[in-house]
C-alpha atoms as a PDB file:
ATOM      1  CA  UNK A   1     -11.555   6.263  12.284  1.00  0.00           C
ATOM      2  CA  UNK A   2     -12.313   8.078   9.344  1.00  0.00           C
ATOM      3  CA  UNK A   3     -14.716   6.123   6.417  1.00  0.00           C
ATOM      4  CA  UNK A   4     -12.071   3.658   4.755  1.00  0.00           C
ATOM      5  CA  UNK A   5     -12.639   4.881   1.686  1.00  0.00           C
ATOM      6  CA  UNK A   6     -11.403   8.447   2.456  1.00  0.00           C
ATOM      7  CA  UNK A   7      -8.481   6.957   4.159  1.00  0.00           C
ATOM      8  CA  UNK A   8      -7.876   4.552   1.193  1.00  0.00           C
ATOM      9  CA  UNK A   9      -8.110   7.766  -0.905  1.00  0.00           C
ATOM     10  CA  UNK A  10      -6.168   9.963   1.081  1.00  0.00           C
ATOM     11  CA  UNK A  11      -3.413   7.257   0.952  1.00  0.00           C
ATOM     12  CA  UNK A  12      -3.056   6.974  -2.632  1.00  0.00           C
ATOM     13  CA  UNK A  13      -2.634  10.665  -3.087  1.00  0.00           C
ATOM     14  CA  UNK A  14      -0.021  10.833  -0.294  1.00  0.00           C
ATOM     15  CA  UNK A  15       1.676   7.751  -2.257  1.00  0.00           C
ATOM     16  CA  UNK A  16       1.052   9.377  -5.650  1.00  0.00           C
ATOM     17  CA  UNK A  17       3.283  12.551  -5.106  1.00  0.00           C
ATOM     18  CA  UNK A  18       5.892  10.611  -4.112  1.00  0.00           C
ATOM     19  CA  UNK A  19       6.038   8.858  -7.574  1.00  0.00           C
ATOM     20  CA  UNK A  20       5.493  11.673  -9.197  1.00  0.00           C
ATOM     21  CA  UNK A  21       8.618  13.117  -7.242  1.00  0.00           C
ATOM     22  CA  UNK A  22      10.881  10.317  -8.614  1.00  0.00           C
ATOM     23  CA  UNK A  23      13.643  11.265 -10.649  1.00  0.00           C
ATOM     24  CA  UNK A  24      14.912   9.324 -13.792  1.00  0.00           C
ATOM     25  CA  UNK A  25      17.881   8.593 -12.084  1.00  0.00           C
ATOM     26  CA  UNK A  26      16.121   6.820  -9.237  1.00  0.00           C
ATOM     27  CA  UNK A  27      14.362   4.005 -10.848  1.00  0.00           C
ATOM     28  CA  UNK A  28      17.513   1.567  -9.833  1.00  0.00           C
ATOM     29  CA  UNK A  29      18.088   2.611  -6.334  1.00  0.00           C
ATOM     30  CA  UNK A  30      17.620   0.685  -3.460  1.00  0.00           C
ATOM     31  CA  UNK A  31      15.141   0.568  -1.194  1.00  0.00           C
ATOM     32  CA  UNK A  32      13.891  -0.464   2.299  1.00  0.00           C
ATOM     33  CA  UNK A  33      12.515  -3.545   0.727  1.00  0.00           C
ATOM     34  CA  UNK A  34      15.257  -5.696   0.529  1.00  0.00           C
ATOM     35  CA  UNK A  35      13.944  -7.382  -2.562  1.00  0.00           C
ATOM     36  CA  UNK A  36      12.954  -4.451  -4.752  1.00  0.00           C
ATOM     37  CA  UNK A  37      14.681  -1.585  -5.959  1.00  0.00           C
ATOM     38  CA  UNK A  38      12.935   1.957  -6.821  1.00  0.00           C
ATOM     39  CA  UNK A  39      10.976   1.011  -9.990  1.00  0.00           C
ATOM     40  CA  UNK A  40       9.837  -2.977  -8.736  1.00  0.00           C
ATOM     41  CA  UNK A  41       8.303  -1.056  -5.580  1.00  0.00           C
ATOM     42  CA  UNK A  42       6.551   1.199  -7.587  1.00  0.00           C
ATOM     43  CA  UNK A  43       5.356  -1.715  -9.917  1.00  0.00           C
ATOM     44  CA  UNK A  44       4.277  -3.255  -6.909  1.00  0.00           C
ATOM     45  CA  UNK A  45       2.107  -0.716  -5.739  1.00  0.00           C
ATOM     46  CA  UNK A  46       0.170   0.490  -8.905  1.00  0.00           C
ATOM     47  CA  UNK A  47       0.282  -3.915  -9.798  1.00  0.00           C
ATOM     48  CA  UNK A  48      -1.606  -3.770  -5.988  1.00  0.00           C
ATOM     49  CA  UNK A  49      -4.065  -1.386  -7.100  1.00  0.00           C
ATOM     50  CA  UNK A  50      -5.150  -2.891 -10.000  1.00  0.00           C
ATOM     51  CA  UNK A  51      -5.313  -6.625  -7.831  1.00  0.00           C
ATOM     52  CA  UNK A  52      -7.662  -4.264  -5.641  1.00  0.00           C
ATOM     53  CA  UNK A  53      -9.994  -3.117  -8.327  1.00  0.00           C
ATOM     54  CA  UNK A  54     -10.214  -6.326  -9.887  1.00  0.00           C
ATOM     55  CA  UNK A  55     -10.961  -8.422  -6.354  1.00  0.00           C
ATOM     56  CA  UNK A  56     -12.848  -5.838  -4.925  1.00  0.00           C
ATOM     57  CA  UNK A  57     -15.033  -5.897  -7.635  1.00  0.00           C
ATOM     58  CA  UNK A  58     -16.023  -9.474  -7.250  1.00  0.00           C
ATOM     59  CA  UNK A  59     -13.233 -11.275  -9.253  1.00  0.00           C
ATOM     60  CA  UNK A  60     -11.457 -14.176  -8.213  1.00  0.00           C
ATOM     61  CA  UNK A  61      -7.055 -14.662  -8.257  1.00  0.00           C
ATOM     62  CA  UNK A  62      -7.861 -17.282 -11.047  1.00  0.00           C
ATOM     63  CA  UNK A  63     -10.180 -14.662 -13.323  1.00  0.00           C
ATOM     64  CA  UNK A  64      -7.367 -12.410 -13.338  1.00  0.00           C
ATOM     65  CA  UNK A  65      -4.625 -15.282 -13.860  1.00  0.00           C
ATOM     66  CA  UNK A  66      -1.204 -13.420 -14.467  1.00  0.00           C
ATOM     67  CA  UNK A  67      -2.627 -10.605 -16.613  1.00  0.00           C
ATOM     68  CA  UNK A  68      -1.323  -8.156 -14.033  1.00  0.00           C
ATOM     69  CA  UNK A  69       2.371  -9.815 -13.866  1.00  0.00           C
ATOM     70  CA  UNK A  70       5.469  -8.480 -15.036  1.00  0.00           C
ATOM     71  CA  UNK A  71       5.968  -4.405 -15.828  1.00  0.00           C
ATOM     72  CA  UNK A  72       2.642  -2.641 -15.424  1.00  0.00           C
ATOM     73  CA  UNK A  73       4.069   0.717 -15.084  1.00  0.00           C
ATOM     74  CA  UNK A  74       4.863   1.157 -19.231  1.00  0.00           C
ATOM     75  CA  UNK A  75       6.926   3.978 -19.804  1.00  0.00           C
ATOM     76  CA  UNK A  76       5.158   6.420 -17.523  1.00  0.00           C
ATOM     77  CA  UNK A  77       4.726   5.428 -13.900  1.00  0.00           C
ATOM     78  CA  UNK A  78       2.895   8.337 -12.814  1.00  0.00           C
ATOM     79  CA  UNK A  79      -0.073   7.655 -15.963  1.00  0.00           C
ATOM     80  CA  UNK A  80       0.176   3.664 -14.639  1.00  0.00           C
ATOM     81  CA  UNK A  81      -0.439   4.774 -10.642  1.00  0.00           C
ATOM     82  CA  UNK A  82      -3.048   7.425 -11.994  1.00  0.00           C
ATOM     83  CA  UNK A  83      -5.052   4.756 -13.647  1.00  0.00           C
ATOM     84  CA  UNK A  84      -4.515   2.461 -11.232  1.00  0.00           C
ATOM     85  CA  UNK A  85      -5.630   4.166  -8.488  1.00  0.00           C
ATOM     86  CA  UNK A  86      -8.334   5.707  -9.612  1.00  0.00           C
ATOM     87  CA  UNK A  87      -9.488   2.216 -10.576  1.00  0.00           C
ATOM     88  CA  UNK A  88      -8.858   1.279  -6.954  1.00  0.00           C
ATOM     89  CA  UNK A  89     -10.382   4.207  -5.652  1.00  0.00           C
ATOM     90  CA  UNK A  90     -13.676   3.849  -7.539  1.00  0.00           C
ATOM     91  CA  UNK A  91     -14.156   0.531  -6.790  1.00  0.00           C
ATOM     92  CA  UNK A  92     -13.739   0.941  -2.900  1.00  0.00           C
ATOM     93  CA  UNK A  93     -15.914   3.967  -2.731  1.00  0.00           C
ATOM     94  CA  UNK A  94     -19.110   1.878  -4.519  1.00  0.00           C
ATOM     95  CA  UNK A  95     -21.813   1.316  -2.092  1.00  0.00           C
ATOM     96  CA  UNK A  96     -21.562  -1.931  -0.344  1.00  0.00           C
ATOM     97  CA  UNK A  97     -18.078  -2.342  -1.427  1.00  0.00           C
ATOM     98  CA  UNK A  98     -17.025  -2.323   2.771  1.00  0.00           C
ATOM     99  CA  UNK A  99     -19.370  -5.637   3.123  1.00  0.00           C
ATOM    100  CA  UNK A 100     -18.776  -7.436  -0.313  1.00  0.00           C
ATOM    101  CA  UNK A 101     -16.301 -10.699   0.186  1.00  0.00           C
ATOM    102  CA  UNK A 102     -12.851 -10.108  -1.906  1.00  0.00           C
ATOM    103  CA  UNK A 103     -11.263 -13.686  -2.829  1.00  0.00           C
ATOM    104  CA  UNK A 104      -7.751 -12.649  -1.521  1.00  0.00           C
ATOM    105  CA  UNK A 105      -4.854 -15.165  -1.574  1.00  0.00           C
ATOM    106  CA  UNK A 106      -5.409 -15.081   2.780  1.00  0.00           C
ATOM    107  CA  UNK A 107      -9.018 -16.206   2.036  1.00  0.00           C
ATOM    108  CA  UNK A 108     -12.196 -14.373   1.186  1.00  0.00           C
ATOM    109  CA  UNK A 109     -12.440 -11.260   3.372  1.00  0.00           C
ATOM    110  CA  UNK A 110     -15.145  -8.846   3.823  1.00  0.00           C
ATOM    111  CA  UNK A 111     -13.797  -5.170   1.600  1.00  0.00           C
ATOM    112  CA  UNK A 112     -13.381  -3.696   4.935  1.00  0.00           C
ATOM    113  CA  UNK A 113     -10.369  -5.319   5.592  1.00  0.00           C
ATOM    114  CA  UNK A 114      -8.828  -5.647   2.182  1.00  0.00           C
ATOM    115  CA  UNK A 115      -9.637  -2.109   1.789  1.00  0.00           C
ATOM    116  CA  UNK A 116      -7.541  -1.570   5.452  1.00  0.00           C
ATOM    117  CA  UNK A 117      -4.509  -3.630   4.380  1.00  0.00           C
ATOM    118  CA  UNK A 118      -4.669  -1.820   0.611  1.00  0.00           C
ATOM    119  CA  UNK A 119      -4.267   1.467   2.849  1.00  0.00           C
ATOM    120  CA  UNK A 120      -1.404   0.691   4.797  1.00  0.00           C
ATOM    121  CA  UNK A 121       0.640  -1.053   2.054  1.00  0.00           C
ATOM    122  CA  UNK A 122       0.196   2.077  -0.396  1.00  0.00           C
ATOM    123  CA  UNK A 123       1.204   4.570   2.842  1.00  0.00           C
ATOM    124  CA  UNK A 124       4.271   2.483   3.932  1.00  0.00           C
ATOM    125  CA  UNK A 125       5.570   1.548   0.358  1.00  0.00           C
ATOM    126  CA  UNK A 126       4.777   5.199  -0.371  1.00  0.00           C
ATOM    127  CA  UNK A 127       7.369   6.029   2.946  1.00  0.00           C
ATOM    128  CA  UNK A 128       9.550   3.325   1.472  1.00  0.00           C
ATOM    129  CA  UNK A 129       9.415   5.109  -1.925  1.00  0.00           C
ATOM    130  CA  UNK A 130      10.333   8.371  -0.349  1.00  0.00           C
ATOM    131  CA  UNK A 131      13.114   7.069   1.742  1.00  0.00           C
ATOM    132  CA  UNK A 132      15.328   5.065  -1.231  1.00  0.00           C
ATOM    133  CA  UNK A 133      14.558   8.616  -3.419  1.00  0.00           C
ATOM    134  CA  UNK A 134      15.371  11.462  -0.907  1.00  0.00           C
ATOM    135  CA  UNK A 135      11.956  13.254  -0.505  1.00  0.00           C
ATOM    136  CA  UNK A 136      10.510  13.736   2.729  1.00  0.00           C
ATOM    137  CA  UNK A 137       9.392  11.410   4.880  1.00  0.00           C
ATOM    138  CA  UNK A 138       6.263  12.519   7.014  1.00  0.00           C
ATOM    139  CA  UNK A 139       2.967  10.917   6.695  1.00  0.00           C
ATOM    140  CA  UNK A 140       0.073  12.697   7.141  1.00  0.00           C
ATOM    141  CA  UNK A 141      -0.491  12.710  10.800  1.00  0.00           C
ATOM    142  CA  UNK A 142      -4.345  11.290   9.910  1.00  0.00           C
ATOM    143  CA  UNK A 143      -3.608   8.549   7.734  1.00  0.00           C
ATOM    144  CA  UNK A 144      -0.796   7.380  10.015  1.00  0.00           C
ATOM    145  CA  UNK A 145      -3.521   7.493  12.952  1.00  0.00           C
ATOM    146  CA  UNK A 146      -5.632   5.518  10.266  1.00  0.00           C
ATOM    147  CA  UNK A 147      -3.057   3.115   9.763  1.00  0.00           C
ATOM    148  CA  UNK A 148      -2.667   2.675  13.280  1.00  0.00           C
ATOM    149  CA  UNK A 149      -5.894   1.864  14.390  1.00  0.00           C
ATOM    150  CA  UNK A 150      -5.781  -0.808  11.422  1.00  0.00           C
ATOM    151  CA  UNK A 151      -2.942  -2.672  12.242  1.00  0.00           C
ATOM    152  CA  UNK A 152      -2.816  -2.455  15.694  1.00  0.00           C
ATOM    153  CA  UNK A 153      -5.323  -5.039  16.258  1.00  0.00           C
ATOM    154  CA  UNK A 154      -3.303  -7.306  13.657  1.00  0.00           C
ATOM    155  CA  UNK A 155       0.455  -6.719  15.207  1.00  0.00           C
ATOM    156  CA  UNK A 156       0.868 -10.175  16.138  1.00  0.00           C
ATOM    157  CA  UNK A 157      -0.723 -11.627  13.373  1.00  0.00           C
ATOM    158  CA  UNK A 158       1.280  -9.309  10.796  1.00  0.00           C
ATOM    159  CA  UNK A 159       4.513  -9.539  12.923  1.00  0.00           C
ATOM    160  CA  UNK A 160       3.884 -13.702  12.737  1.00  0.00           C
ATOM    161  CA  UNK A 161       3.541 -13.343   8.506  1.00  0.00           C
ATOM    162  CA  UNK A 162       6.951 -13.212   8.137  1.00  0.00           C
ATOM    163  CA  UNK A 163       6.746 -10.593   5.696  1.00  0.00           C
ATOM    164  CA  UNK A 164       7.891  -7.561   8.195  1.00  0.00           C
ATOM    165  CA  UNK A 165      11.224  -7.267   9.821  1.00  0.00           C
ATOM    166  CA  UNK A 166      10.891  -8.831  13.285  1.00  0.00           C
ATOM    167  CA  UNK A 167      14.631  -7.193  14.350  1.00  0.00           C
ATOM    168  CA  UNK A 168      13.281  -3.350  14.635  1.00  0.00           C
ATOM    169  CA  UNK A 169      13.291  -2.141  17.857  1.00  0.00           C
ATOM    170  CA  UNK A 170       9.447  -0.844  18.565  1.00  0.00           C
ATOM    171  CA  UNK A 171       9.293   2.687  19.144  1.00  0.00           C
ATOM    172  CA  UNK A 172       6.020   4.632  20.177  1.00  0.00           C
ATOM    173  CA  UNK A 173       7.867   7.883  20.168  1.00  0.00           C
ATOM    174  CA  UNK A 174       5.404   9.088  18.139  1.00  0.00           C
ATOM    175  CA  UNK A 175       2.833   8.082  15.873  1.00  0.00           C
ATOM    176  CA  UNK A 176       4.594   7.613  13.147  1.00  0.00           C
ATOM    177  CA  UNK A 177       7.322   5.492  14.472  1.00  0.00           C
ATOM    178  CA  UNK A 178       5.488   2.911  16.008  1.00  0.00           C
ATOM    179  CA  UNK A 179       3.619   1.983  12.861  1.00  0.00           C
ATOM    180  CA  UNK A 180       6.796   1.696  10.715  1.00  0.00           C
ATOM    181  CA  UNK A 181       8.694   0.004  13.526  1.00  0.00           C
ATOM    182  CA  UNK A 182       5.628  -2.039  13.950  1.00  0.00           C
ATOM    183  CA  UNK A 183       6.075  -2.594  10.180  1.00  0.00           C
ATOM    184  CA  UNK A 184       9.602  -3.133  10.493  1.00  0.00           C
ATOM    185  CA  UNK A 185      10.984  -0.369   9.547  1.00  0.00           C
ATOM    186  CA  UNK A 186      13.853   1.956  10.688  1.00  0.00           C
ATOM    187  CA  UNK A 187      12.489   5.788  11.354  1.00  0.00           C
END
């Protein structure tokens, strides 16, 4: 697999042109995620990389308290996800940062695997983002293989959170399909 920070990098750009490809009239629409439409998902992801630079860098849930609730993407989502990542991007690519414990809310975990899970929820909201606003739809071919070799290992685990749909038919047709089925989602 290629060095996690790369992927985590290469997975925030793929995510960033999609919300830089949303148009005004998007921000309401529905999306895969039952619970969010366009603009909440997009708050969730740039809110996700600012919980990443924060907890990678050493802080706990209760030093940042609820200073990232609510709207973090202002008035212009694409500035928000810009900072954001590049916060979350600088923090993963310190040395050491793979090894040092992050106090997540599923216990402290070494940055290797926050830094994993950070890369498959930007790439999958970033599909779910393109799906709810019409642009395409392929991952990169690498950072799907990326993803894959990530959660793979965790399928039953993930699949037992609750938080994916368990009614998606699996389908290993190609890459790309088994991780969103895995991931419940609908190719």
């Amino acid at each position: 697999m290629e060095d996690l920070a790369q992927l985590h990098a290469r997975s925030l750009s793929a995510t960033r042109s999609l919300i830089a490809g949303i148009r005004p009239d998007q921000w309401n629409s529905p999306t895969p995620c039952a619970d969010w439409d366009v603009r909440a998902l997009a708050n969730h992801i740039v809110a996700g990389n600012w919980w990443a630079a924060e907890l990678a860098d050493g802080h706990t849930i209760a030093e940042v308290g609820d200073r990232l609730d609510g709207d973090v993407l202002g008035d212009d989502a694409v500035d928000a996800y810009d900072r954001s990542a590049s916060a979350a991007e600088t923090v993963f690519s310190k040395p050491g940062a793979m090894d040092a414990p992050c106090a997540v809310s599923y216990g402290p975990v070494p940055g290797s695997v926050y830094c994993g899970h950070r890369i498959v929820d930007v790439a999958i909201h970033g599909w779910d983002l393109a799906v709810a606003t019409g642009q395409p739809t392929d991952l990169d071919p690498d950072l799907v293989a990326g993803c894959l070799d990530i959660v793979r290992p965790q399928a039953a685990l993930l699949a037992a959170s609750g938080a994916f749909g368990t009614d998606v038919t699996p389908d290993a047709s190609t890459p790309q399909s088994e991780l969103l089925t895995m991931l419940g989602r609908r190719p």
